[in-house]
Every structure is written in structure tokens, then in C-alpha cells.
C-alpha atoms as a PDB file:
ATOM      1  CA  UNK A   1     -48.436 -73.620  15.111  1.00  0.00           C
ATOM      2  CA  UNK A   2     -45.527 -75.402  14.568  1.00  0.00           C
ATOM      3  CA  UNK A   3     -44.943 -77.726  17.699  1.00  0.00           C
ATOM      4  CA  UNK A   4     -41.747 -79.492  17.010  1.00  0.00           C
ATOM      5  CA  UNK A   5     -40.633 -76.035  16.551  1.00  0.00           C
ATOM      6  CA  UNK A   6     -42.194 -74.902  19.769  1.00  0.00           C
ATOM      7  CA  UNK A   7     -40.192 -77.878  21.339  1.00  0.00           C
ATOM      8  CA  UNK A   8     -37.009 -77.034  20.598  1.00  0.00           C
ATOM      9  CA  UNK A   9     -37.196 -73.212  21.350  1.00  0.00           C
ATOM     10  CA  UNK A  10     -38.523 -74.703  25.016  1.00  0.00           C
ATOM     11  CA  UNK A  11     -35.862 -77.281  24.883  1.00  0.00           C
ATOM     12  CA  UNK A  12     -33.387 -74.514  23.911  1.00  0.00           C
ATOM     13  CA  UNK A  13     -34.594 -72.456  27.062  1.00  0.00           C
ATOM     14  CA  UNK A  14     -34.638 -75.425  29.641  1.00  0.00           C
ATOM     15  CA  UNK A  15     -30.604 -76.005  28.600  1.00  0.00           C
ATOM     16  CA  UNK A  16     -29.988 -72.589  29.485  1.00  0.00           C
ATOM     17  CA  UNK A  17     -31.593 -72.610  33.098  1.00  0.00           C
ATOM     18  CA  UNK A  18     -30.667 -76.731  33.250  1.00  0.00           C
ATOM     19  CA  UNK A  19     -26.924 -74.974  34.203  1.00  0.00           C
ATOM     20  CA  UNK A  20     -28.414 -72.991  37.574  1.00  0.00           C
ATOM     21  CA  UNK A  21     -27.319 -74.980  40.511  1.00  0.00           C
ATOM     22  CA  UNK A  22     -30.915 -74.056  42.545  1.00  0.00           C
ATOM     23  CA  UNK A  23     -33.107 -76.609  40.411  1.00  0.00           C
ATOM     24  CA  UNK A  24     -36.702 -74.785  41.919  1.00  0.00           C
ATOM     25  CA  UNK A  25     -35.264 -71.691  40.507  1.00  0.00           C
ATOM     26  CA  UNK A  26     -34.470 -72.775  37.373  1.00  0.00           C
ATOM     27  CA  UNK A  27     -38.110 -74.158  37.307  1.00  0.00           C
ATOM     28  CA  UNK A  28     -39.302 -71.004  37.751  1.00  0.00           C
ATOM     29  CA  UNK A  29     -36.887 -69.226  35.756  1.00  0.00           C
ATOM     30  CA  UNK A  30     -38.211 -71.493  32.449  1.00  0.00           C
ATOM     31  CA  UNK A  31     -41.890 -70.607  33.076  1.00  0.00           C
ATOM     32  CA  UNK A  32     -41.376 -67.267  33.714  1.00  0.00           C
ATOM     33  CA  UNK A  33     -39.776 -66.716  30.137  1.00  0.00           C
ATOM     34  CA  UNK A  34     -42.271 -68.873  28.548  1.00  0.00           C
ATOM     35  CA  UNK A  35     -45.235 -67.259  30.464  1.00  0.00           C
ATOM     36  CA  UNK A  36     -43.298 -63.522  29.667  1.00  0.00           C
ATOM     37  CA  UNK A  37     -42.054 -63.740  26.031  1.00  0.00           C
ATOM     38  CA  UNK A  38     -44.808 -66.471  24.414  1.00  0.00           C
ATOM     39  CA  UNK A  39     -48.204 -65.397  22.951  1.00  0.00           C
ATOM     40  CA  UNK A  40     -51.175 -67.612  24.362  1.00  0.00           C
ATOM     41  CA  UNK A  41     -50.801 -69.524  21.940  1.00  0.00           C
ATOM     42  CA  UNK A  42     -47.844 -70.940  21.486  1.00  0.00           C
ATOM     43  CA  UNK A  43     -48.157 -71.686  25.403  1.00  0.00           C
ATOM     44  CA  UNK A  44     -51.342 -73.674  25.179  1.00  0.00           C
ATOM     45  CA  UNK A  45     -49.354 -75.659  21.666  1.00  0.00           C
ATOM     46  CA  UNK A  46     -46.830 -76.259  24.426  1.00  0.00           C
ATOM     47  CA  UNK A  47     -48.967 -77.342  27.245  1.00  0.00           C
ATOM     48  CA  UNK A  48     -51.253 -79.570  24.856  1.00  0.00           C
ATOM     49  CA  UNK A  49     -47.939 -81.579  24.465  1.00  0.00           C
ATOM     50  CA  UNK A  50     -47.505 -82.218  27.788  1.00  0.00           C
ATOM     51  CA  UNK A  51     -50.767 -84.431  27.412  1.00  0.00           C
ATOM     52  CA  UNK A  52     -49.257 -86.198  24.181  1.00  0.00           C
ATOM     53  CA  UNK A  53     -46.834 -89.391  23.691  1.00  0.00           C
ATOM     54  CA  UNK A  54     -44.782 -86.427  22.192  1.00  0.00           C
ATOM     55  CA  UNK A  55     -44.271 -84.774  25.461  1.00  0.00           C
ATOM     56  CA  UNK A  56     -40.834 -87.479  25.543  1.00  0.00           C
ATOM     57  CA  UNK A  57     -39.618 -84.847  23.253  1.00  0.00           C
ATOM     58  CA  UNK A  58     -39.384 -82.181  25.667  1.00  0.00           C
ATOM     59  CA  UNK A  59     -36.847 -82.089  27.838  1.00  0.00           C
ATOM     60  CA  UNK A  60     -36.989 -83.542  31.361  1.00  0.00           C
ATOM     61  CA  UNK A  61     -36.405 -80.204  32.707  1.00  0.00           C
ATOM     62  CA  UNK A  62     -39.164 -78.224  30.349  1.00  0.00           C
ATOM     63  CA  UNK A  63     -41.770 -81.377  31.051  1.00  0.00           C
ATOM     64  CA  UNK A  64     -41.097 -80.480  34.983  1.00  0.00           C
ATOM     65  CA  UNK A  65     -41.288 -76.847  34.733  1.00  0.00           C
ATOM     66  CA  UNK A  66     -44.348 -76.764  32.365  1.00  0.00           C
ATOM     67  CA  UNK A  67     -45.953 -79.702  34.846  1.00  0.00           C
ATOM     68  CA  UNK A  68     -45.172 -77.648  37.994  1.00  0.00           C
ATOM     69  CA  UNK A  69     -46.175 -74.697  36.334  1.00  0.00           C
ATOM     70  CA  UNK A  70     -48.964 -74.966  34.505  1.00  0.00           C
ATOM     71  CA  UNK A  71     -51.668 -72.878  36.051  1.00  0.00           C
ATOM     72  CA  UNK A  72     -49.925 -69.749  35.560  1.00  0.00           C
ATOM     73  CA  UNK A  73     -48.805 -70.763  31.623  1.00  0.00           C
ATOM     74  CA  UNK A  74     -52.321 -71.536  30.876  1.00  0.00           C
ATOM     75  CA  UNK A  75     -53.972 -68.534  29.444  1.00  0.00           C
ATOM     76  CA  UNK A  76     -57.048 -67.078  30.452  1.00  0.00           C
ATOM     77  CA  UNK A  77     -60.304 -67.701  28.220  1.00  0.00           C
ATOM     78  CA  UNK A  78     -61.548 -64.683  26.289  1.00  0.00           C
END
């Protein structure tokens, strides 16, 4: 898994909700999609950057809704 390229589809998806005026929505709204339209994982690739120096490259709205959001994103273990 690619996770620069899993950054900027997340980055790509936080500048699309960054425009709602209700920011807890838009929170929601990003990990919905991600937790909706990404396999397991590409969500725990995501997540694992979170607890990188990397995770600068994510977006300050992605790094909140990921951070806020996380239980739910995580998937469950087989």
C-alpha cells in the first residue's frame, strides 16, 4: 500500500468537506467516506500514519477527523 498515495486521496476528501460551514459535520462527513468507500486496509495504512512524523502530511482537517474518529475507522480483527 501506497501511503503517500493514500494521503492525498484523504487530503483530496478533507478539501471537499474543509468547504461545509458545520466543522463537526464535516468531521464526520470525512470518516464516513473513508470508513464507507476504503477496504480495511487502506484505513489501517491511513491510521498507522497518524502515529508517524508523516502524519504533517495529512491535512489538518483529515489528522482531526481520523483522530476524532478513529474507533469506528479501525477495522475489526479477523
Amino acid at each position: 500500500m501506497d501511503n503517500q498515495n493514500l494521503i492525498d486521496m484523504a487530503n483530496r476528501i478533507g478539501d471537499f468537506f474543509d468547504s461545509m460551514p458545520d466543522r463537526e459535520e464535516a468531521l464526520a462527513g470525512i470518516a464516513d467516506h473513508i470508513r464507507r468507500f476504503w477496504e480495511p486496509r487502506m484505513r489501517s495504512a491511513l491510521l498507522a500514519v497518524l502515529d508517524t512524523s508523516n502524519k504533517e502530511a495529512l491535512c489538518q482537517i483529515v489528522r482531526e477527523a481520523l483522530a476524532g474518529h478513529r474507533a469506528g475507522l479501525t477495522p475489526a480483527r479477523a
